[in-house]
Protein backbone atom coordinates (compact mmCIF):
# COMPACT_ATOMS: atom_id res chain seq x y z
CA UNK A 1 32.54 -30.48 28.49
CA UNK A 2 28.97 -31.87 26.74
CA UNK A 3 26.25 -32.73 28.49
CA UNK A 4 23.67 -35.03 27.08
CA UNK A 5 19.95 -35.39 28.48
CA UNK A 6 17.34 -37.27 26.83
CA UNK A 7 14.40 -35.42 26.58
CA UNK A 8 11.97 -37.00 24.96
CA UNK A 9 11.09 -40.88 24.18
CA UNK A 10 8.24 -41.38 21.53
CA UNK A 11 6.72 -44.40 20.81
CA UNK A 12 3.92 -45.42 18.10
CA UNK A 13 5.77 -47.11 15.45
CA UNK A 14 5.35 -50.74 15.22
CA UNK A 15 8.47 -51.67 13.53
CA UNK A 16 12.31 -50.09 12.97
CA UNK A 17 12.08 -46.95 12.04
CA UNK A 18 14.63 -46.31 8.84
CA UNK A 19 15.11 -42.72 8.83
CA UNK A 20 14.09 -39.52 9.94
CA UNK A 21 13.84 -35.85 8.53
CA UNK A 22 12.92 -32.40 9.61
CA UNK A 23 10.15 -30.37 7.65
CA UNK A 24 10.75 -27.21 5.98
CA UNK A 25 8.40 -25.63 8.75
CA UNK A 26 10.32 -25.55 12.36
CA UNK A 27 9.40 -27.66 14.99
CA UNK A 28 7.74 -30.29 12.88
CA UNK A 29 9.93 -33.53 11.41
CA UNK A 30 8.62 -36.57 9.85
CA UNK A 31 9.63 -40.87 10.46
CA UNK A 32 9.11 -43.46 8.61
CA UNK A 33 10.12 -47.60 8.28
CA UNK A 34 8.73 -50.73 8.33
CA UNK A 35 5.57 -49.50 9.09
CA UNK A 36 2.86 -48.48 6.60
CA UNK A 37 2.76 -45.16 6.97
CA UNK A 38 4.69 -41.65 7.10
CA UNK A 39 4.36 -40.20 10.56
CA UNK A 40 4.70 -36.43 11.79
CA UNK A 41 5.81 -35.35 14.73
CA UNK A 42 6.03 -32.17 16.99
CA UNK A 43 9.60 -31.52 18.03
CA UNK A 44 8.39 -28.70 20.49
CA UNK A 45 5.62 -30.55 22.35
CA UNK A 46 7.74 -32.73 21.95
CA UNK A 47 4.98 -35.66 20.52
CA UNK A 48 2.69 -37.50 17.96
CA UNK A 49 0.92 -35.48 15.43
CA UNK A 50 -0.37 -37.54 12.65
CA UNK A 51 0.11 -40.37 10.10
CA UNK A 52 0.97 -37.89 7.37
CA UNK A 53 -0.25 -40.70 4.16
CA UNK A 54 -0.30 -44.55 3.84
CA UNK A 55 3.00 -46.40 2.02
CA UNK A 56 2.64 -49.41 0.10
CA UNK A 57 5.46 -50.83 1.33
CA UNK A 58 8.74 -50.34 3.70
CA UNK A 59 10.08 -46.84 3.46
CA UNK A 60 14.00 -45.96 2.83
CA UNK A 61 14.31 -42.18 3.03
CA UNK A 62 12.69 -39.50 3.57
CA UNK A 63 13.52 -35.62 2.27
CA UNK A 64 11.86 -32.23 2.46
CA UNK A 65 13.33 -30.01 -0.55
CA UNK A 66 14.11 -26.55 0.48
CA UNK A 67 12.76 -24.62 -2.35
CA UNK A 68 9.69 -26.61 -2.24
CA UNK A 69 6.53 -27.73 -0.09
CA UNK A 70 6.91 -31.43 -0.85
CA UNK A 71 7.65 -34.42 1.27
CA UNK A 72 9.38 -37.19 -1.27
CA UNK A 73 9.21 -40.93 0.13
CA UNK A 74 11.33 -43.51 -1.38
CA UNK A 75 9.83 -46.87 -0.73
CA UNK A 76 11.34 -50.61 -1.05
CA UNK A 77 8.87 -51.56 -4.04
CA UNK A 78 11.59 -48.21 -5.96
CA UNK A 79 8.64 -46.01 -6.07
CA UNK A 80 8.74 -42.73 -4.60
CA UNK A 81 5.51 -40.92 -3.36
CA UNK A 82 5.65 -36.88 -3.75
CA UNK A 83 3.43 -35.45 -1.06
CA UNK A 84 2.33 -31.62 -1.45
CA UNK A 85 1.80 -29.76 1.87
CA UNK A 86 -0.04 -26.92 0.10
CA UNK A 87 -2.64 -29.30 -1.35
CA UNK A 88 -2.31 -32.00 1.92
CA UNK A 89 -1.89 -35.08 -0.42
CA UNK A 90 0.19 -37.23 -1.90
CA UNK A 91 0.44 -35.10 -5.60
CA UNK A 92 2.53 -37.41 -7.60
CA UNK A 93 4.62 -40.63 -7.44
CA UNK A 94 7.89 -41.14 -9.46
CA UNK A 95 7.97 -44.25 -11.16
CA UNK A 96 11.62 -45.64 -12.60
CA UNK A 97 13.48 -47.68 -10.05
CA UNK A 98 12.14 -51.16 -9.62
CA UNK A 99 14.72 -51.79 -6.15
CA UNK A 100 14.38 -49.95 -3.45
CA UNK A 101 15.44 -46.23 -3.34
CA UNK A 102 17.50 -45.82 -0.58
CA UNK A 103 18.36 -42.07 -0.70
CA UNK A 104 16.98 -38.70 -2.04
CA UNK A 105 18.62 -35.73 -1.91
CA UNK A 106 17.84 -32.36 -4.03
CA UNK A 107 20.13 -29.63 -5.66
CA UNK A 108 18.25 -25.78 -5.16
CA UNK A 109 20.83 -24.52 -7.63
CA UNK A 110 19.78 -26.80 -10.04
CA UNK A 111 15.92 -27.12 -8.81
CA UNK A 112 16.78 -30.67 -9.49
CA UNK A 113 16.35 -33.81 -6.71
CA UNK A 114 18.40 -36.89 -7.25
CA UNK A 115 17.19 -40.65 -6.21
CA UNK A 116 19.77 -43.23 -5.34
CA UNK A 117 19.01 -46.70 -5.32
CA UNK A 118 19.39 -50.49 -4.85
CA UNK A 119 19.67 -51.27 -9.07
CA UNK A 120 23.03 -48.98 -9.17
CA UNK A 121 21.36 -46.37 -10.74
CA UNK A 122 20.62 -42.89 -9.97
CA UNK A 123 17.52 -40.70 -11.69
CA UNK A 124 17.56 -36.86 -11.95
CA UNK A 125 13.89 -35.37 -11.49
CA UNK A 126 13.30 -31.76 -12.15
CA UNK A 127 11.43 -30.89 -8.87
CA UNK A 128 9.37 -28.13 -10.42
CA UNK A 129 7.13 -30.32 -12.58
CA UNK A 130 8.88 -33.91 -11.21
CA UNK A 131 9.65 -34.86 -14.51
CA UNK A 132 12.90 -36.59 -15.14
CA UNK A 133 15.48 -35.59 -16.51
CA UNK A 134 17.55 -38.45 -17.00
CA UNK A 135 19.26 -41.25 -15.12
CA UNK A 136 23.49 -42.74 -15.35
CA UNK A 137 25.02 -45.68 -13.69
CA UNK A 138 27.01 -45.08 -10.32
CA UNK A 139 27.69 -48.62 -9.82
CA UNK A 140 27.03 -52.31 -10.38
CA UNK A 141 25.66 -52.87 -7.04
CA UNK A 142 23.51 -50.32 -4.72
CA UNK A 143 23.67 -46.63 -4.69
CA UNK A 144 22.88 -46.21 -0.85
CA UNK A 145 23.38 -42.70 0.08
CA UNK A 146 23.93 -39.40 -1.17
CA UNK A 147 25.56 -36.24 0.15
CA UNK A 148 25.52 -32.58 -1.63
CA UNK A 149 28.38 -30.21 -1.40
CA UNK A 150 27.29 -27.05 0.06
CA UNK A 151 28.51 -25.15 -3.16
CA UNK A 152 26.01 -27.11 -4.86
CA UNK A 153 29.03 -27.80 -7.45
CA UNK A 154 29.92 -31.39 -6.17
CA UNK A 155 27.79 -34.85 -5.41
CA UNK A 156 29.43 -37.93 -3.92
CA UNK A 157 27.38 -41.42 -3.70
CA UNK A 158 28.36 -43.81 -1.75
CA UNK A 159 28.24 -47.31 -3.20
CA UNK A 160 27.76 -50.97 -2.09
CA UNK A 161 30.78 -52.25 -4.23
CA UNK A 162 32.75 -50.75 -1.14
CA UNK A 163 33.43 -46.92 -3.31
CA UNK A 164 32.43 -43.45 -3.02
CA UNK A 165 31.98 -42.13 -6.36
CA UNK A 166 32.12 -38.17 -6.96
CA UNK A 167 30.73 -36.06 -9.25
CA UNK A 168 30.20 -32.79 -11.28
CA UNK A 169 26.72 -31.17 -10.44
CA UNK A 170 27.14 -29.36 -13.52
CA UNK A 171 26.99 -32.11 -16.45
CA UNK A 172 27.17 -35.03 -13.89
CA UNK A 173 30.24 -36.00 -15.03
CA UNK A 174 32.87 -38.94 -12.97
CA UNK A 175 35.42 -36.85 -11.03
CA UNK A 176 37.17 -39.68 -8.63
CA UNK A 177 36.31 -42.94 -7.16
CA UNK A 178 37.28 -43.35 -3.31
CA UNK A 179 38.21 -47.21 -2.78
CA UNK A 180 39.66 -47.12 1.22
CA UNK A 181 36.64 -48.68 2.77
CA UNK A 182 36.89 -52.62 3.28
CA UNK A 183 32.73 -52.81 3.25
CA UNK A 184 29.76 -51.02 1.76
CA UNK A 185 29.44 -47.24 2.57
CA UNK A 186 26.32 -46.73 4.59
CA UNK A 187 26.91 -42.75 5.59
CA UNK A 188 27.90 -39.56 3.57
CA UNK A 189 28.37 -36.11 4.82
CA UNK A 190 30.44 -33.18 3.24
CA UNK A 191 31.48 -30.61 5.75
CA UNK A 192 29.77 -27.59 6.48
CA UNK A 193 32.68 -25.18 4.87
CA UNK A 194 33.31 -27.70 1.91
CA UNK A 195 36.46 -28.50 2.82
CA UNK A 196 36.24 -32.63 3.93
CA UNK A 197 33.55 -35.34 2.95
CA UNK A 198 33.02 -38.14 5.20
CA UNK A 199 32.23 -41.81 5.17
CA UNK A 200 31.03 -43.90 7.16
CA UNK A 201 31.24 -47.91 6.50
CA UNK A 202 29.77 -51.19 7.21
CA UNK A 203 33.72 -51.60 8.37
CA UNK A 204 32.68 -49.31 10.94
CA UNK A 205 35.43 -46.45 9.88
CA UNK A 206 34.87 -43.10 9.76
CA UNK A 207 37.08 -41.60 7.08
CA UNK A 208 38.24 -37.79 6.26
CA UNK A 209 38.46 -36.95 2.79
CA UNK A 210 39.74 -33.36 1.56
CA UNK A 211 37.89 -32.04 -1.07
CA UNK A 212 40.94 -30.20 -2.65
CA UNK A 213 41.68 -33.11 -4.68
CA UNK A 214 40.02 -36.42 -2.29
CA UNK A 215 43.02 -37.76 -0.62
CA UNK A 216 42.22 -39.23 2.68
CA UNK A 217 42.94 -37.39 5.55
CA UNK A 218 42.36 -39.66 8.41
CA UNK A 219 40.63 -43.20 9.29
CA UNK A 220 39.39 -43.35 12.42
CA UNK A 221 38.03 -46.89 13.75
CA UNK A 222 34.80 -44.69 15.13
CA UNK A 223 32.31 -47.57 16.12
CA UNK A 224 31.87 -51.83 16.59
CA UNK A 225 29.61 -51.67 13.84
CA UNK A 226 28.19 -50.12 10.71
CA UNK A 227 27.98 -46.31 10.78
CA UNK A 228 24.60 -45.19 9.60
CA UNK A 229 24.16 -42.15 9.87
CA UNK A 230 26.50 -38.89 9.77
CA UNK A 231 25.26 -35.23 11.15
CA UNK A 232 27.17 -32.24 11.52
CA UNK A 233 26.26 -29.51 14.33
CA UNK A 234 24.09 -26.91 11.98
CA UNK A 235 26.55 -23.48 14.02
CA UNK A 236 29.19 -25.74 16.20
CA UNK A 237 32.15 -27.24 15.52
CA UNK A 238 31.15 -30.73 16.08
CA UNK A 239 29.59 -33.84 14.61
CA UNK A 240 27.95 -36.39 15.51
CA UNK A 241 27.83 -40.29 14.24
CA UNK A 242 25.06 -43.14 15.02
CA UNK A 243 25.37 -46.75 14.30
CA UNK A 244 24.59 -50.68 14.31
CA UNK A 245 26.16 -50.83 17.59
CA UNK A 246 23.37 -49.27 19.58
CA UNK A 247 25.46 -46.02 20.38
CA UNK A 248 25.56 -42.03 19.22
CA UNK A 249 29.28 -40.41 19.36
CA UNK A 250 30.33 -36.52 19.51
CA UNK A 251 33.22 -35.64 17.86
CA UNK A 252 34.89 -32.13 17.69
CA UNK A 253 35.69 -31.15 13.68
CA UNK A 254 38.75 -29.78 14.23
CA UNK A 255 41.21 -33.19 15.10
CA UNK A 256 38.04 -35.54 14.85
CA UNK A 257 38.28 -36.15 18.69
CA UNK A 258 35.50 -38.13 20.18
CA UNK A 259 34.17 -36.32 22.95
CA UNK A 260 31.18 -38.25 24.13
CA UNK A 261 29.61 -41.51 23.79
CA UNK A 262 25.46 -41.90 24.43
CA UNK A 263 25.12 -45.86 25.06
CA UNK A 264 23.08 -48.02 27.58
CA UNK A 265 26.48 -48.80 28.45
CA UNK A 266 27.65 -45.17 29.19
CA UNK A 267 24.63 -44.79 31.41
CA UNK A 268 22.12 -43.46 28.95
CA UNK A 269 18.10 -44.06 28.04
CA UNK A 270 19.79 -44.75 24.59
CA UNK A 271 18.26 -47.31 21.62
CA UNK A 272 18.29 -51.02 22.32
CA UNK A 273 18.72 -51.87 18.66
CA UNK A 274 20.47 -50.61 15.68
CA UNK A 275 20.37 -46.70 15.41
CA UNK A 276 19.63 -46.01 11.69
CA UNK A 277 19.66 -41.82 11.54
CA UNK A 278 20.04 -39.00 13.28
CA UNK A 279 19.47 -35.41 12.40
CA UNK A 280 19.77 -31.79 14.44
CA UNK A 281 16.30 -30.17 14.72
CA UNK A 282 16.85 -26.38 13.85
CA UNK A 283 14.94 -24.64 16.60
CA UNK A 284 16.73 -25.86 20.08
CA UNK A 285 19.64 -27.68 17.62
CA UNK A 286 18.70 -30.46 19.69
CA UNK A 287 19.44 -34.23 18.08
CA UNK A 288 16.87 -36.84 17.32
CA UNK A 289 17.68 -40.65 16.39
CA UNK A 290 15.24 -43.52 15.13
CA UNK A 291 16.11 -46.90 15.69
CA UNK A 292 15.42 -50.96 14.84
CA UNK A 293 13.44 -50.64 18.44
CA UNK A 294 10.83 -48.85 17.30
CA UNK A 295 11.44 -45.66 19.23
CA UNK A 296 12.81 -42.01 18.19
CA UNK A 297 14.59 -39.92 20.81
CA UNK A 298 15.32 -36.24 21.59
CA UNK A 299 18.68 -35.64 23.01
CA UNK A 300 19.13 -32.39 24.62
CA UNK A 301 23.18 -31.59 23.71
CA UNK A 302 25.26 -28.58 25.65
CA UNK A 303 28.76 -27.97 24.75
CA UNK A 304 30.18 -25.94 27.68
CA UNK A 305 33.61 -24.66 27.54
């Protein structure tokens, strides 16, 4: 049995809010969209803090690197603004992609972060001096998200053109190309033991790949819509997947069984619009989603037995 209470509703943007990401300190996560700003927020107030720096234009993704006390912003204009919490500004700005950067993700192992974007291509930063290193072709249409084995050995990207495309960490080399979606892959999530990556489509399929040699497992037709956003449990055997059709689903990890819908229609204060990510905060492991209506939510989850 899950229950689901939403426990917080914050307002304050002024347009969709794109994505969402916690901070490296607990209790504190960060927003931002089609706003002009970056936005930080108390999880355990729960409420506003501040506008964390100006953007210049619509912002894509957000990450917090591990291993370091930086905020990266990728923004629709392809630039990508490198804020420094030690020094409380914006410290550099990466300057390669000319389309809009849709997803940045970094490798500790490596001290390396990686920037997808709308041209295709992806560029490899070293995150120590934010240098980079280099940059290789996924595809001839978008790179739009990117997921990270938890090995650190393995990097999918999932593609426009309809593909997921995996590679080696170590020399970034092409391992296999994934071709069973019908539309553009708009979510990317390896498991937390390793063992499965999975995709989430425009075709509105959620899809179970093993990593032992990326066969597909299982296609489940998981939402009416695109699926934006994928987010395992960070200690429980569950996941949970948020999309253009206004709702958030549960799913166990063992058979991929749903086990709960949050929807207007299911009874909940859920989004309006188009939910566009959702992540588990680490203190309370409670979930938050942003959405096309402006808001951000808190959703208190208990899985009783």
């Amino acid at each position: 049995m899950i229950q689901i209470q939403n426990t917080a509703t914050l307002s304050g943007h002024q347009n969709p809010i794109y994505t969402v990401e916690n901070s490296q300190k607990k209790g504190i996560f960060f927003t931002a969209g089609n706003d002009k700003g970056v936005v930080e927020w108390s999880s355990e107030t729960p409420g506003f803090i501040k506008v964390l720096f100006p953007v210049i234009s619509s912002v894509y993704s957000l990450h917090c690197p591990a291993s370091a006390p930086l905020l990266l912003a990728g923004e629709r204009n392809g630039q990508v603004d490198v804020f420094n919490f030690e020094e409380q500004r914006i410290s550099t700005v990466l300057h390669f992609h000319k389309l809009p950067v849709f997803d940045i993700k970094s490798v500790a192992s490596k001290n390396e972060v990686l920037l997808a974007s709308e041209d295709g291509t992806v560029s490899v930063w070293d995150l120590t001096d934010l240098k980079m290193l280099y940059s290789f072709k996924v595809s001839d249409a978008a790179a739009r998200v990117i997921s990270i084995s938890q090995d650190q050995k393995t990097v999918a990207f999932g593609c426009k053109d309809n593909t997921i495309r995996v590679y080696d960490l170590k020399d970034y080399s092409l391992l296999y190309i994934l071709d069973q979606h019908t539309m553009p892959i708009s979510s990317l999530q390896f498991s937390p033991d390793g063992k499965q990556l999975l995709s989430g489509s425009r075709d509105a399929q959620l899809k179970v790949w093993s990593t032992v040699d990326y066969s597909l497992i299982q296609s489940i037709p998981a939402h009416l819509f695109a699926i934006y956003s994928i987010a395992f449990h960070p200690t429980l055997p569950y996941l949970a997947t948020a999309s253009r059709d206004k709702s958030i689903k549960i799913w166990d990890t063992e058979n991929f069984d749903l086990k709960k819908t949050i929807s207007i229609e299911k009874g909940y204060d859920c989004h309006h619009l188009s939910i566009n990510k959702i992540i588990w905060e680490p203190i309370n492991n409670e979930l938050i989603s942003v959405s096309d209506d402006k808001l951000l939510k808190i959703w208190r989850v208990e899985f009783e037995e």
